[in-house]
PDB file of N, CA and C in Angstrom:
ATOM      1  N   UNK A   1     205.830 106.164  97.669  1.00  0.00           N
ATOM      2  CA  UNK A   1     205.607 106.407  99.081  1.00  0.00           C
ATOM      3  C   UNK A   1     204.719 107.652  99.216  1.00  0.00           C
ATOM      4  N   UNK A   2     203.685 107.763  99.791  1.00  0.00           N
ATOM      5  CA  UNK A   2     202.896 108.466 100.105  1.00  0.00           C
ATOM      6  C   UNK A   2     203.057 109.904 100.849  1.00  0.00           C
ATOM      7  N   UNK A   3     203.144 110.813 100.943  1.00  0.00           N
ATOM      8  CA  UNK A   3     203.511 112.386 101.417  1.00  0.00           C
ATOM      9  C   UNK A   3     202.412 113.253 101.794  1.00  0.00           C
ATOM     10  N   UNK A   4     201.627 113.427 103.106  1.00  0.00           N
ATOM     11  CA  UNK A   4     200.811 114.362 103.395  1.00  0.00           C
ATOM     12  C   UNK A   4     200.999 115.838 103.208  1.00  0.00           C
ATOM     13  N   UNK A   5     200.069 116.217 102.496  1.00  0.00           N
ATOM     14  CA  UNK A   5     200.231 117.894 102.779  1.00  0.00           C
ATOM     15  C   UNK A   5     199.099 118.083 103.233  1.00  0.00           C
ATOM     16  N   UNK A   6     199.676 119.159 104.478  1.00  0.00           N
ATOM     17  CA  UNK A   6     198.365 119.862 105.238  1.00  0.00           C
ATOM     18  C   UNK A   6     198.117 120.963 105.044  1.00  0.00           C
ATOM     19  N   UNK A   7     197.556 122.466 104.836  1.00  0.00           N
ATOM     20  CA  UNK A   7     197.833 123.973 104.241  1.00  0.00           C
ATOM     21  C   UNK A   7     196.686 124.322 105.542  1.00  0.00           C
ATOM     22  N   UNK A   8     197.032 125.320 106.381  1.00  0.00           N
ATOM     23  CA  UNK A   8     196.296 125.755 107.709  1.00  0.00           C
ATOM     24  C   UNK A   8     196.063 127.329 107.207  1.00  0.00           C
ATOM     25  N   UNK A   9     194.716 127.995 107.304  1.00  0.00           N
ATOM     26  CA  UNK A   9     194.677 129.257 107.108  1.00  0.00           C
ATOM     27  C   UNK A   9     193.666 129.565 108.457  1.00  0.00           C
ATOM     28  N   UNK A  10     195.197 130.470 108.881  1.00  0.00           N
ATOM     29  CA  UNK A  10     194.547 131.216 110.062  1.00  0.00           C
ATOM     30  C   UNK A  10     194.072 132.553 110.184  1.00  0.00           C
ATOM     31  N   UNK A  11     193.564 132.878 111.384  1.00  0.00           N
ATOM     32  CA  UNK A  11     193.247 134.394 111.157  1.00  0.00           C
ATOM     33  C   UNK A  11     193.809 134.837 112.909  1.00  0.00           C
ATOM     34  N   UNK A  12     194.583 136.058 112.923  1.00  0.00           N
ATOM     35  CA  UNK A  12     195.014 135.993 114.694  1.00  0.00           C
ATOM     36  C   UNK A  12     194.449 138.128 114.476  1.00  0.00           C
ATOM     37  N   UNK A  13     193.199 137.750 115.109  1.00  0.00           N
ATOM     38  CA  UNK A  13     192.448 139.007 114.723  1.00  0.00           C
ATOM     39  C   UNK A  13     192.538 140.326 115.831  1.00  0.00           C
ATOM     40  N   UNK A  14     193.596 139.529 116.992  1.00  0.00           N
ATOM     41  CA  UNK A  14     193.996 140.554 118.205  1.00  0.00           C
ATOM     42  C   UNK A  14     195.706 141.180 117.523  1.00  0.00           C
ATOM     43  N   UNK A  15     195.709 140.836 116.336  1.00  0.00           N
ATOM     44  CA  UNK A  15     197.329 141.205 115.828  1.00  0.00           C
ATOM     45  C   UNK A  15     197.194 142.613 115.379  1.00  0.00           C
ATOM     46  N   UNK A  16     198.021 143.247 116.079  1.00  0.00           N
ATOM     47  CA  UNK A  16     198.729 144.427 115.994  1.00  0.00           C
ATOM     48  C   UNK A  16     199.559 145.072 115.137  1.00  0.00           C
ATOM     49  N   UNK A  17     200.495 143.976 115.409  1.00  0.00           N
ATOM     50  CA  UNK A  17     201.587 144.547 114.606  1.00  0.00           C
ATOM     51  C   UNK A  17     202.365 143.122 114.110  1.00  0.00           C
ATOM     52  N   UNK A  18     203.145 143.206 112.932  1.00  0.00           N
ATOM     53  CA  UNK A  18     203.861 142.293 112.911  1.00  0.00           C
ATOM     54  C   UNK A  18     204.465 141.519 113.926  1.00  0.00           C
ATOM     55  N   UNK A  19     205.114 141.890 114.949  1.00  0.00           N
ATOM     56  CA  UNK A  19     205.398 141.291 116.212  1.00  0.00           C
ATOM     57  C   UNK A  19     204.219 140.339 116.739  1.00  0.00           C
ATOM     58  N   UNK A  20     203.248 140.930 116.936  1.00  0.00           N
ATOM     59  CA  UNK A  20     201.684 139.975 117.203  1.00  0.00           C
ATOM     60  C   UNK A  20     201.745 139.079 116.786  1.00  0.00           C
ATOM     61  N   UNK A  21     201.606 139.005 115.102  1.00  0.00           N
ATOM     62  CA  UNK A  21     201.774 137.675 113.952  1.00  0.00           C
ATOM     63  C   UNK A  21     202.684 137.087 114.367  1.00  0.00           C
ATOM     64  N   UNK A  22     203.815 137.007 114.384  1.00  0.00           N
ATOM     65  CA  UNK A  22     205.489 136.613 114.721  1.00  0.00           C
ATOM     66  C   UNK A  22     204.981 135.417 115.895  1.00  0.00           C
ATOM     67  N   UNK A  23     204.228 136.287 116.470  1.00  0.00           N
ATOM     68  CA  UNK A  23     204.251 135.420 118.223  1.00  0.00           C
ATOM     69  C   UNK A  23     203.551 133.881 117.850  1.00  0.00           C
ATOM     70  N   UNK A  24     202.593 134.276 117.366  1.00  0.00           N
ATOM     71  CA  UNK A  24     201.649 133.403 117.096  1.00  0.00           C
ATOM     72  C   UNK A  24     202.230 132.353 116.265  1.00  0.00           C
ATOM     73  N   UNK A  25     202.438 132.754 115.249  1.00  0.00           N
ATOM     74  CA  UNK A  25     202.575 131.862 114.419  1.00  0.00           C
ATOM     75  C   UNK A  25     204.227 130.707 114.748  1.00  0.00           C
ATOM     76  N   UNK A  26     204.921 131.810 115.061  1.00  0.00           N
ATOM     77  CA  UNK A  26     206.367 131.242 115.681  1.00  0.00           C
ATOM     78  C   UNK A  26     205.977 130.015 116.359  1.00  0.00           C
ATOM     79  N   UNK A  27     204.812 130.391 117.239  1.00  0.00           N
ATOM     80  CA  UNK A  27     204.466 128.954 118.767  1.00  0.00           C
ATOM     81  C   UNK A  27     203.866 128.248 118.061  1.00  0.00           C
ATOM     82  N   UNK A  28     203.176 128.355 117.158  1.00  0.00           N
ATOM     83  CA  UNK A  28     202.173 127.609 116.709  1.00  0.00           C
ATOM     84  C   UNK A  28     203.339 126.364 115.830  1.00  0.00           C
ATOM     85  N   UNK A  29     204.370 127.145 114.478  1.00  0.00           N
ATOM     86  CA  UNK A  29     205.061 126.275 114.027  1.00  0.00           C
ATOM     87  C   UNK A  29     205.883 125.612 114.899  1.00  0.00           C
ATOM     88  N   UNK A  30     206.593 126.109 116.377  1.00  0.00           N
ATOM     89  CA  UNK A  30     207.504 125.045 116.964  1.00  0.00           C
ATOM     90  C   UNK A  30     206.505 123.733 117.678  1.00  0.00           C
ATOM     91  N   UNK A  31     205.440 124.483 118.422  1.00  0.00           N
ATOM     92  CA  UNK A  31     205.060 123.438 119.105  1.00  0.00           C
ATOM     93  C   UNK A  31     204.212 122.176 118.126  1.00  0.00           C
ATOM     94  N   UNK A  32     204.147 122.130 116.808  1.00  0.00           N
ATOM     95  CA  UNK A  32     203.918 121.560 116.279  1.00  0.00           C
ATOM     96  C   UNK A  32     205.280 120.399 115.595  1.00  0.00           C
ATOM     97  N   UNK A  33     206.518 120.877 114.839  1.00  0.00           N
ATOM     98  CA  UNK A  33     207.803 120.858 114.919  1.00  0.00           C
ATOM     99  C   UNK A  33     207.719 119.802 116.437  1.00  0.00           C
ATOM    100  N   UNK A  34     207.726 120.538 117.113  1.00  0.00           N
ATOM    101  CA  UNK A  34     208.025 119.198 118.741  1.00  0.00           C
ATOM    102  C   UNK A  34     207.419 118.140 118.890  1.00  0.00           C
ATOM    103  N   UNK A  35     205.859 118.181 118.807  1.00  0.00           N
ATOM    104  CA  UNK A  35     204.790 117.028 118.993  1.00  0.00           C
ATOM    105  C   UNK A  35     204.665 116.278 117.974  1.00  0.00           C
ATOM    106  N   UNK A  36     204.905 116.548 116.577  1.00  0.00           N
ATOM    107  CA  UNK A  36     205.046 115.440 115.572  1.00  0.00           C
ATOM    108  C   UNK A  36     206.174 115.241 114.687  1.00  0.00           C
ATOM    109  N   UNK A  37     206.582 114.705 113.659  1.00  0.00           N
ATOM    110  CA  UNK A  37     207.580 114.282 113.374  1.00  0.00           C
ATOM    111  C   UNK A  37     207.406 114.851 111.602  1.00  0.00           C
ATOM    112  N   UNK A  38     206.577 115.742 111.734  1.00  0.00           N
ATOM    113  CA  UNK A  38     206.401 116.840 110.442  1.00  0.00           C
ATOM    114  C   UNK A  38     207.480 117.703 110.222  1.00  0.00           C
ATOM    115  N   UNK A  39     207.558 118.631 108.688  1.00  0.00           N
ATOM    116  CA  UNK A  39     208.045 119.520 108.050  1.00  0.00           C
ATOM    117  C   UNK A  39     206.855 120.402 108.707  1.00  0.00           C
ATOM    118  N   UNK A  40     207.117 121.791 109.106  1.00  0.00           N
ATOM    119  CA  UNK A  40     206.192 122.789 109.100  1.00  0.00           C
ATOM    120  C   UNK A  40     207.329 124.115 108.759  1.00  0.00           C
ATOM    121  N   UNK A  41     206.031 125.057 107.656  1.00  0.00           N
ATOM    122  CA  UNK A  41     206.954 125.961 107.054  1.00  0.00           C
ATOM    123  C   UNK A  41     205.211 127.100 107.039  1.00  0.00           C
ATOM    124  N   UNK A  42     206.039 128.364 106.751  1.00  0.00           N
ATOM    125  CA  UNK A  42     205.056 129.394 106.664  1.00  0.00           C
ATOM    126  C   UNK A  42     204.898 129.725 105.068  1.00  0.00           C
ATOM    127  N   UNK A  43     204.088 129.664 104.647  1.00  0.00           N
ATOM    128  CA  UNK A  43     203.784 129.868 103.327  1.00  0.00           C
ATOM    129  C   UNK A  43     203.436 131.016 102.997  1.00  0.00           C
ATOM    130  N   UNK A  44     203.229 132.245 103.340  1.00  0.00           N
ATOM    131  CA  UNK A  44     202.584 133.179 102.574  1.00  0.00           C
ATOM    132  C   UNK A  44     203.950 134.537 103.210  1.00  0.00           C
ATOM    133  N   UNK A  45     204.161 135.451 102.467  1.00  0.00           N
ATOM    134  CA  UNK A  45     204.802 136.446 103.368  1.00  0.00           C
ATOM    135  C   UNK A  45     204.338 137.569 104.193  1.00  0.00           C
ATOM    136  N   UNK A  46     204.950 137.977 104.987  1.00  0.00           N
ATOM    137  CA  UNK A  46     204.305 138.984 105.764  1.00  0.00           C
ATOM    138  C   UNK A  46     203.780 140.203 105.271  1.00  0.00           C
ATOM    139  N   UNK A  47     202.502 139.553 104.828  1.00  0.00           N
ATOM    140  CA  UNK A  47     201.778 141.293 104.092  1.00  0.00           C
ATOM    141  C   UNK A  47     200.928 141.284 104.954  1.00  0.00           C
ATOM    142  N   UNK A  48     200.174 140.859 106.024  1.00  0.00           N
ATOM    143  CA  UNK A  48     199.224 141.401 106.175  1.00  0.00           C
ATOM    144  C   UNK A  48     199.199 140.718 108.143  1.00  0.00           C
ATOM    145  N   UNK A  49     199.088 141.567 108.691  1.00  0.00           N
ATOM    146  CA  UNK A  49     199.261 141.218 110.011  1.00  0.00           C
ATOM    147  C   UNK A  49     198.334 140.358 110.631  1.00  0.00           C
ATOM    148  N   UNK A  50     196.744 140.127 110.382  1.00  0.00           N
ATOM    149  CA  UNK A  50     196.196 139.434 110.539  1.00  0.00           C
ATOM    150  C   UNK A  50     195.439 138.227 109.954  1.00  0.00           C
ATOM    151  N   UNK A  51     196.310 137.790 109.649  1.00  0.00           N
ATOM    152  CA  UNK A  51     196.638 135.958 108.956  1.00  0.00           C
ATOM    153  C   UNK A  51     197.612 135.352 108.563  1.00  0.00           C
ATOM    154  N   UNK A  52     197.411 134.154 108.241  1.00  0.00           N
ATOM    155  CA  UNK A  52     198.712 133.484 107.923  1.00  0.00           C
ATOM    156  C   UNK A  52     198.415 132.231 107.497  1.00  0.00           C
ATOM    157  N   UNK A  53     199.374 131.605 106.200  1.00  0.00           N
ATOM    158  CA  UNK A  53     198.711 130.286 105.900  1.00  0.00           C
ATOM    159  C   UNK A  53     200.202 129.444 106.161  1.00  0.00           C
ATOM    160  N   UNK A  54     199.837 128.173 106.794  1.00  0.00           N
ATOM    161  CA  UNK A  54     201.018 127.285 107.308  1.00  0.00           C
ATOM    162  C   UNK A  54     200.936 126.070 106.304  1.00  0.00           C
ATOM    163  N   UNK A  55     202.092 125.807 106.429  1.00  0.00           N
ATOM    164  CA  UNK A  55     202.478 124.839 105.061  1.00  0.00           C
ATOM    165  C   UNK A  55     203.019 123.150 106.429  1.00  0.00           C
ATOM    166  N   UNK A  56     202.272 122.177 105.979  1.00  0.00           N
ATOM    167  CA  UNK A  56     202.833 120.664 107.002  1.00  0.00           C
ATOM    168  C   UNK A  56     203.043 119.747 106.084  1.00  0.00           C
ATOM    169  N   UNK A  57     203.873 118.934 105.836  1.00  0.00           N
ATOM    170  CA  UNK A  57     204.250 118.303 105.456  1.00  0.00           C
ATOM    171  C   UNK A  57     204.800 116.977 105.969  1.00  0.00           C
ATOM    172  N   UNK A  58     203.964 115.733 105.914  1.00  0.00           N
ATOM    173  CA  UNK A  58     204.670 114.284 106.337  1.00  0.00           C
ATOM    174  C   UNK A  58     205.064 113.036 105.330  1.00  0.00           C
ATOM    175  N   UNK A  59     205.555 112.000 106.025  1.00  0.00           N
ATOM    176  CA  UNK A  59     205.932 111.158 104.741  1.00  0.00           C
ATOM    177  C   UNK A  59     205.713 110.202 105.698  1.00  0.00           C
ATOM    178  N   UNK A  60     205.327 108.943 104.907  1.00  0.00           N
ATOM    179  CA  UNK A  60     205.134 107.391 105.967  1.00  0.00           C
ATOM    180  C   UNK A  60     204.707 106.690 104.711  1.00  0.00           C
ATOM    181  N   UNK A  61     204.976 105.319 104.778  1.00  0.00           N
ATOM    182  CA  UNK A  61     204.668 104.060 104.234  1.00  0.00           C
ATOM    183  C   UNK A  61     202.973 103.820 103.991  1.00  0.00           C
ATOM    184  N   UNK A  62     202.992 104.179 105.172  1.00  0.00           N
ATOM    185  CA  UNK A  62     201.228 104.335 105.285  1.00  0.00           C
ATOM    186  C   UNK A  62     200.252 105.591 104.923  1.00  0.00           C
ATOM    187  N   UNK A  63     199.573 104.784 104.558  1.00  0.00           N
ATOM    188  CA  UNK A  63     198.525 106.328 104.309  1.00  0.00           C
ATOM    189  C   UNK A  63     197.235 106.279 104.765  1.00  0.00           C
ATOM    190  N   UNK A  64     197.240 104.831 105.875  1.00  0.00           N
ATOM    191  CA  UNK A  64     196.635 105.204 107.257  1.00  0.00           C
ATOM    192  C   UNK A  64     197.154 105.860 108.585  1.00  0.00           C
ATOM    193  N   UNK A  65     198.188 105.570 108.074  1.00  0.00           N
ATOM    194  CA  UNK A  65     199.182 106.427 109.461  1.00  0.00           C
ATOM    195  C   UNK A  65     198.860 108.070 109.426  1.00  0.00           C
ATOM    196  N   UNK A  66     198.932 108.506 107.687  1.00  0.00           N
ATOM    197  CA  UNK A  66     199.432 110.049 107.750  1.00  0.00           C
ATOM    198  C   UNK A  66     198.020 110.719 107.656  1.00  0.00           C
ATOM    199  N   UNK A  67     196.733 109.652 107.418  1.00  0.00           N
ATOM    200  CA  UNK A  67     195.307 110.408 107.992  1.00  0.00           C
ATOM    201  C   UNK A  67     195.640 110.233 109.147  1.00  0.00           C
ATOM    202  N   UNK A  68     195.810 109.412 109.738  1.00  0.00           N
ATOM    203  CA  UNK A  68     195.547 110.025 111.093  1.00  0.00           C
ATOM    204  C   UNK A  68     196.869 110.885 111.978  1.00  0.00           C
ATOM    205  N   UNK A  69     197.227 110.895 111.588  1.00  0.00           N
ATOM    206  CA  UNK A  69     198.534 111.889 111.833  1.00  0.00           C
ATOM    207  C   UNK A  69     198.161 113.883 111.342  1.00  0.00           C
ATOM    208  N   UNK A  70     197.431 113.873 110.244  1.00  0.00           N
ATOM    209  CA  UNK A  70     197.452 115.171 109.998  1.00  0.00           C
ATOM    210  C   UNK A  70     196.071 115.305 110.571  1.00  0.00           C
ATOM    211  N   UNK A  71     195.512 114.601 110.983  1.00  0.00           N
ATOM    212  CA  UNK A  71     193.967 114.707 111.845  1.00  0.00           C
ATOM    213  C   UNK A  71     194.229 115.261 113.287  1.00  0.00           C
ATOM    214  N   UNK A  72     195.315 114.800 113.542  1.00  0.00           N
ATOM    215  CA  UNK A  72     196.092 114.837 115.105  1.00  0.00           C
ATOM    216  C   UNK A  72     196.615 116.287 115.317  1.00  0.00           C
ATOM    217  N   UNK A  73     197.034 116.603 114.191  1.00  0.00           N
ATOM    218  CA  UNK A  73     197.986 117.799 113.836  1.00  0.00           C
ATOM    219  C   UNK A  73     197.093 118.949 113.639  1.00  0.00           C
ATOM    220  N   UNK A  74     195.985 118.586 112.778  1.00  0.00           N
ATOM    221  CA  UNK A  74     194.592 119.994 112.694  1.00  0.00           C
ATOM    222  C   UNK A  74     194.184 120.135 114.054  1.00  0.00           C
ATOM    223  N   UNK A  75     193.698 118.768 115.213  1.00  0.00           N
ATOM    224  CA  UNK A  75     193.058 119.384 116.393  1.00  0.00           C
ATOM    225  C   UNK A  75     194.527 120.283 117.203  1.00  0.00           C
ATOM    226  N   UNK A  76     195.725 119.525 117.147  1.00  0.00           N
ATOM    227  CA  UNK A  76     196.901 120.403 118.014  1.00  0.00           C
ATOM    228  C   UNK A  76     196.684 121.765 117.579  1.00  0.00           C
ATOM    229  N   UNK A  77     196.541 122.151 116.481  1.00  0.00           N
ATOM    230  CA  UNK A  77     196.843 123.218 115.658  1.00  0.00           C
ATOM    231  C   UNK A  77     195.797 124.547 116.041  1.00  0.00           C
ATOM    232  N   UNK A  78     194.421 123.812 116.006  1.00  0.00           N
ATOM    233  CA  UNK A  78     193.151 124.338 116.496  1.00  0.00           C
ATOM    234  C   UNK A  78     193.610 124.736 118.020  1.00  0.00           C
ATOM    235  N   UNK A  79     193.892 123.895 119.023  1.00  0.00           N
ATOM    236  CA  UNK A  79     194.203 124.177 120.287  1.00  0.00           C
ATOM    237  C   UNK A  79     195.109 124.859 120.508  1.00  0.00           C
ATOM    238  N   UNK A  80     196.173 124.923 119.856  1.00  0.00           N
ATOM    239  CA  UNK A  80     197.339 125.924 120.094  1.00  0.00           C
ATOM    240  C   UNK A  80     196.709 127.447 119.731  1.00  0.00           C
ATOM    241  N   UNK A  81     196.021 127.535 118.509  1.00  0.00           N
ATOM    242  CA  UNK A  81     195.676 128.902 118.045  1.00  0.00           C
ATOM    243  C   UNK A  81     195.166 129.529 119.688  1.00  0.00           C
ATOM    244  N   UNK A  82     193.483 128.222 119.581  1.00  0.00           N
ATOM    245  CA  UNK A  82     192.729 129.026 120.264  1.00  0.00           C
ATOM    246  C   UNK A  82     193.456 129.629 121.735  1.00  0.00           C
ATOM    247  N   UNK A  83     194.518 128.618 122.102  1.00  0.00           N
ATOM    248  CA  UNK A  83     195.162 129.291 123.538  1.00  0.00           C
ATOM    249  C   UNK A  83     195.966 130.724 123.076  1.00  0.00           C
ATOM    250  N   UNK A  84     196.175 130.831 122.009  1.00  0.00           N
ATOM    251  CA  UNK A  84     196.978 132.363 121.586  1.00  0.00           C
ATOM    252  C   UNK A  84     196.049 133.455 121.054  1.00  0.00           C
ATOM    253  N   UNK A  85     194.880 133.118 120.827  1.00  0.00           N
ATOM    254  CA  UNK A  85     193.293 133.674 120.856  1.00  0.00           C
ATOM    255  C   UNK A  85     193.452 134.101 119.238  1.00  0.00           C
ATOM    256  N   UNK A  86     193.491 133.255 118.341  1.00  0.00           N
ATOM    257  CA  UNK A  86     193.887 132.830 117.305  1.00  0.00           C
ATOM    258  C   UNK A  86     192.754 131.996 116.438  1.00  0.00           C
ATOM    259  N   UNK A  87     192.301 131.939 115.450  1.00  0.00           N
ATOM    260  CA  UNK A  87     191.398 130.870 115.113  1.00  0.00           C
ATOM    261  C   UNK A  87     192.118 130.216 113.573  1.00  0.00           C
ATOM    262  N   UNK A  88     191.538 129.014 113.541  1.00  0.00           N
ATOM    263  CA  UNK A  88     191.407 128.309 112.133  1.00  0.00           C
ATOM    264  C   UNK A  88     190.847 128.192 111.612  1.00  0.00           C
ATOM    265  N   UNK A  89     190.894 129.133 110.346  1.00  0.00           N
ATOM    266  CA  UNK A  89     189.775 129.825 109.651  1.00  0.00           C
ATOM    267  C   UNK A  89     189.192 128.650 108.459  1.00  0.00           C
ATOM    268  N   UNK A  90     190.386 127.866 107.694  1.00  0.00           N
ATOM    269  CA  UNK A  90     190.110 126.666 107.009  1.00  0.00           C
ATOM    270  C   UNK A  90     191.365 125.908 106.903  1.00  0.00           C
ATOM    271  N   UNK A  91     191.409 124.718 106.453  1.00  0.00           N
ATOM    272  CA  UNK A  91     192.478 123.346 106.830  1.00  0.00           C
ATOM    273  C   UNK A  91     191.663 122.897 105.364  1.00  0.00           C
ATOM    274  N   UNK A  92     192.876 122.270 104.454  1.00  0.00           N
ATOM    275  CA  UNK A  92     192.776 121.238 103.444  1.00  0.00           C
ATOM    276  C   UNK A  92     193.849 120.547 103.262  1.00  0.00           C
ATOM    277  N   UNK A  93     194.052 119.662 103.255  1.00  0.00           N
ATOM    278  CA  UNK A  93     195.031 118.275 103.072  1.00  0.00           C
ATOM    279  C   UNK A  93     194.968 117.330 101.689  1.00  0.00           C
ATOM    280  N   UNK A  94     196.156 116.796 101.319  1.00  0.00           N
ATOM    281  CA  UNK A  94     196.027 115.942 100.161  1.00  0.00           C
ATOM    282  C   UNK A  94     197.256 115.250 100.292  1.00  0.00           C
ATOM    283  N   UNK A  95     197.203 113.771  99.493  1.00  0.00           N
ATOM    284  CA  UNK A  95     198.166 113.252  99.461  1.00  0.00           C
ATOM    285  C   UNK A  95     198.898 113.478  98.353  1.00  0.00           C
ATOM    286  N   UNK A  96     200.109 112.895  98.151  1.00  0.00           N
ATOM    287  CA  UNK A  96     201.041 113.606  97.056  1.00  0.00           C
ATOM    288  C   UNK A  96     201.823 111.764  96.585  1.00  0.00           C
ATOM    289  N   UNK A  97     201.792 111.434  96.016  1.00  0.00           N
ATOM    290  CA  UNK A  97     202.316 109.963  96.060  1.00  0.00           C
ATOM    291  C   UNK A  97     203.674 110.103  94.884  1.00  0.00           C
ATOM    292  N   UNK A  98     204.812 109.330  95.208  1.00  0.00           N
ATOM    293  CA  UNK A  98     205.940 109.591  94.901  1.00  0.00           C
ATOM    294  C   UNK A  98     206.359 108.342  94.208  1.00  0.00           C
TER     295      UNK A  98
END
């Protein structure tokens, strides 16, 4: 069965302070968590206040479903940043087959 991984590297270049990062990234992993039916996890630890790399993870029968599913998930992802004035600095995906 087929397993998407998505890896999101952002940059949130108005971040301050850890709290800044926190905000961002917090909204970014729930409202993603809500709109699709993904694993989302933060991958890197808090060293550095302005970035962050996000870890997505899906599973489906199909592996036309989960292109277009993590395609769906990069533009949400893009739109959520940019409303938190946030960018997506690079996105790479692969399948993982089980």
């Amino acid at each position: 069965m087929p397993v998407a991984q998505l890896t999101l590297e952002i940059r949130i270049e108005h971040s301050r302070s850890l709290k800044d990062r926190r905000q961002v990234v917090r909204s970014l992993k729930d409202q993603l968590r809500q709109g699709f039916n993904a694993s989302v996890a933060e991958m890197d630890e808090d060293t550095t206040w302005q970035s962050a790399t996000i870890g997505i993870a899906a599973i489906s029968r199909s592996r036309d479903y989960l292109h277009g599913m993590i395609e769906e998930i990069e533009r949400a992802a893009r739109r959520i940043l940019n409303e938190h004035g946030a960018e997506l600095v690079d996105s790479f995906w692969e399948y993982l087959e089980s």
